[in-house]
Protein backbone atom coordinates (compact mmCIF):
# COMPACT_ATOMS: atom_id res chain seq x y z
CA UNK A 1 42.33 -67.00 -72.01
CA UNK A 2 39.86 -66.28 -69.53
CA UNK A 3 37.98 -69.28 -69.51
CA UNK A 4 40.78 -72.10 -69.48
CA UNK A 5 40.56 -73.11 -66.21
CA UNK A 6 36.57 -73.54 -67.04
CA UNK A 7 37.66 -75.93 -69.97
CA UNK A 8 40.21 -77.62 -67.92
CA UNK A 9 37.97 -78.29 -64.71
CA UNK A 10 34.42 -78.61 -65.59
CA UNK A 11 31.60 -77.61 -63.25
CA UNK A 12 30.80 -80.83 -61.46
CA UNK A 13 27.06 -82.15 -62.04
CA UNK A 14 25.77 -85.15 -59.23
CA UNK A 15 25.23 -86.67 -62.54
CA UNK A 16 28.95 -86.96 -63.05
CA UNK A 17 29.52 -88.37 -59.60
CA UNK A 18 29.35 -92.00 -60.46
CA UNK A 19 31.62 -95.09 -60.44
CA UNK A 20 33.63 -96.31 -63.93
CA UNK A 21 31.70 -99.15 -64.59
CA UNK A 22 28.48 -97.28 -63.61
CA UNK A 23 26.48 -95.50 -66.23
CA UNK A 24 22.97 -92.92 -65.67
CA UNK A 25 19.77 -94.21 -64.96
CA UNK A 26 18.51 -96.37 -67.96
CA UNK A 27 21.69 -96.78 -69.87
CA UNK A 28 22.78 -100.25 -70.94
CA UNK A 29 25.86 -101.31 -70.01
CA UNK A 30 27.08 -100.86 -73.54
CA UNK A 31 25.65 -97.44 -74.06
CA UNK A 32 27.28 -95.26 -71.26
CA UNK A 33 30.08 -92.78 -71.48
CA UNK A 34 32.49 -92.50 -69.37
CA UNK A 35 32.22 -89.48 -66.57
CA UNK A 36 34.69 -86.20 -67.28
CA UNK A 37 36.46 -86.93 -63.84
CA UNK A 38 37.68 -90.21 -64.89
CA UNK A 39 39.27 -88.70 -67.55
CA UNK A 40 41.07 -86.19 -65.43
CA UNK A 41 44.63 -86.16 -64.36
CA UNK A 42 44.35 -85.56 -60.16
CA UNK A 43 46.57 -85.82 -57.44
CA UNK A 44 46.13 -89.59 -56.61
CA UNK A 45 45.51 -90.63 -59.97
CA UNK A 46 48.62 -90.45 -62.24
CA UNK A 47 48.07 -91.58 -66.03
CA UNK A 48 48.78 -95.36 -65.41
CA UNK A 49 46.31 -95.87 -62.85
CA UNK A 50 43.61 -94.53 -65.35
CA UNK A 51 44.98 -96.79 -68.37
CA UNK A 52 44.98 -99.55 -65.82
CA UNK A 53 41.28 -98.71 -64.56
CA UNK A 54 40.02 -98.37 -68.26
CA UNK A 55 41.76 -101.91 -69.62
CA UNK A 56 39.92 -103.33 -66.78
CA UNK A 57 36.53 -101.75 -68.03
CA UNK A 58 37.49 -103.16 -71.97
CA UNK A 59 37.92 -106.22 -70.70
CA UNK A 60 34.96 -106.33 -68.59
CA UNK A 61 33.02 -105.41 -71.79
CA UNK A 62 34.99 -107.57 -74.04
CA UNK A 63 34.08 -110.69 -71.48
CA UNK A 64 30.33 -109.40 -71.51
CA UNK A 65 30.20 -109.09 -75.65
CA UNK A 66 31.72 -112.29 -75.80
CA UNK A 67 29.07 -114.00 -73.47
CA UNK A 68 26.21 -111.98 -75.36
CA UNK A 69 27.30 -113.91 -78.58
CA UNK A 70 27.33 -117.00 -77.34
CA UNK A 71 23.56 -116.16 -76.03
CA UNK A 72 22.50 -114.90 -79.53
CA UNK A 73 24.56 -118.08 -81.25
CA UNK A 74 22.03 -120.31 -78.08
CA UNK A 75 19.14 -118.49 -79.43
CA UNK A 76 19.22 -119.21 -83.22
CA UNK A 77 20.26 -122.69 -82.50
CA UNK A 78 17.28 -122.99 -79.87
CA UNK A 79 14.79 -121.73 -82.52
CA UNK A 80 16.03 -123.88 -84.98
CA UNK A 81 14.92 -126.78 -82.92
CA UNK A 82 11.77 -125.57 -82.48
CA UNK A 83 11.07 -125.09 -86.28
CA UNK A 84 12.19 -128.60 -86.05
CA UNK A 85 10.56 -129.67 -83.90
CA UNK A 86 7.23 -128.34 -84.92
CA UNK A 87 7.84 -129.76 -88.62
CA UNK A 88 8.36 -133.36 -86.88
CA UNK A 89 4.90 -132.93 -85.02
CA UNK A 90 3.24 -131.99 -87.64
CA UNK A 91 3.80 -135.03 -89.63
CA UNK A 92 3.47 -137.33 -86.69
CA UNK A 93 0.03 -135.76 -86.73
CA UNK A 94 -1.15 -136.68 -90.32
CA UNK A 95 0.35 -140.22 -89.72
CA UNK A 96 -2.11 -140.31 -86.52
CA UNK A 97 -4.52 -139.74 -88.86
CA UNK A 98 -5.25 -143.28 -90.49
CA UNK A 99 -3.55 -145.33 -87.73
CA UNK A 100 -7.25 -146.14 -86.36
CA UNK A 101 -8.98 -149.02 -88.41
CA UNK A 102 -12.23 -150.93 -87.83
CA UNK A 103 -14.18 -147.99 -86.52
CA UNK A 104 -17.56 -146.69 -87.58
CA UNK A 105 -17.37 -144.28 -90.84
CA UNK A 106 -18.11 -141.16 -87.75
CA UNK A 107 -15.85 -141.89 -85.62
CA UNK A 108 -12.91 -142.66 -88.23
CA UNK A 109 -13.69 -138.79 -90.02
CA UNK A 110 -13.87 -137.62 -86.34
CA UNK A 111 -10.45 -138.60 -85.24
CA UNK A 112 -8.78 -138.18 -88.68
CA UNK A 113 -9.93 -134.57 -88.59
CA UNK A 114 -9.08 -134.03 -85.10
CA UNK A 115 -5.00 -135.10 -86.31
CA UNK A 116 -5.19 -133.04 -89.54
CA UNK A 117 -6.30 -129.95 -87.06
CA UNK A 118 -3.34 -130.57 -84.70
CA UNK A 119 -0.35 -131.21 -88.03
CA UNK A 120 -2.40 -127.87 -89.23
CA UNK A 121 -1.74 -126.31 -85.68
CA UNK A 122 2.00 -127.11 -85.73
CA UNK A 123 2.56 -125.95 -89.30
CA UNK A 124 0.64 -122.60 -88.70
CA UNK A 125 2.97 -122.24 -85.36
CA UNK A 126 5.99 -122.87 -87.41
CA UNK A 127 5.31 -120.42 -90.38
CA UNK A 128 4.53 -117.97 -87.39
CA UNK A 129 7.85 -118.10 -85.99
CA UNK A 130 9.44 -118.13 -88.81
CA UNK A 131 7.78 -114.85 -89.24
CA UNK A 132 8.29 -113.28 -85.99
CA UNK A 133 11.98 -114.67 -86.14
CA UNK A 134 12.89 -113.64 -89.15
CA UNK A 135 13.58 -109.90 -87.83
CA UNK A 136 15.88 -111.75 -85.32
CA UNK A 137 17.73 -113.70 -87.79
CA UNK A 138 18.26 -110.86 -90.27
CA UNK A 139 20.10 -108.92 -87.66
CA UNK A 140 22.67 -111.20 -86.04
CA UNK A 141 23.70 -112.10 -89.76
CA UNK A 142 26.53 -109.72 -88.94
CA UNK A 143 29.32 -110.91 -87.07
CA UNK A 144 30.68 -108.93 -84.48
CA UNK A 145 34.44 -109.11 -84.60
CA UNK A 146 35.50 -109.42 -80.73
């Protein structure tokens, strides 16, 4: 066949001419493929030097999708706390709210208002997380087997 020496040796692009662990401009690290030439059998490359190169890559990614769970598993905890948090506020609020006795009938609806606006505040914040987070939560509910 005419063209397998074409098939065999690819024309070389400068986008092919990168390192292993090196993907193109705007590629995650877990979204690159790797470069034809690494995948070619050369003159100082034998076989084992390329399986050795590429279990160095896995475990490179392995180590980085391992520490990427544990930031997602830091995450959920964190915002847990916060809806926590927020919850406990909230109530320490509305118990503000009739801790001041002996003051004039104004004052007394003043500050009790002020304390139901700030538990309101903190329960409003809360149900808006939950909101925003619940995109978040819905998609690490599958576990990544590593």
């Amino acid at each position: 066949a005419e063209d397998g020496w074409q098939t065999i040796f690819p024309i070389l692009e400068p986008a092919h001419v990168h390192g292993m662990s090196e993907g193109k401009a705007g590629q995650s690290e877990g979204n690159w493929t790797l470069s034809w030439i690494w995948k070619m059998q050369g003159i100082s490359a034998t076989r084992e030097v390329l399986a050795d190169a590429l279990c160095i890559e896995w475990c490179k990614a392995r180590a980085h999708a391992h520490c990427w769970t544990e930031e997602v598993q830091l995450l959920l905890e964190e915002m847990q706390h916060v809806r926590e948090f927020l919850s406990w506020h909230a109530t320490w609020w509305d118990e503000q709210a009739g801790r001041r006795t002996g003051l004039p009938d104004a004052a007394s609806e003043g500050i009790k208002a002020y304390a139901k606006c700030q538990a309101s505040l903190r329960r409003n914040l809360r149900i808006a997380f939950n909101n925003m987070w619940v995109v978040i939560e819905s998609s690490t509910t599958t576990k990544v087997q590593l």
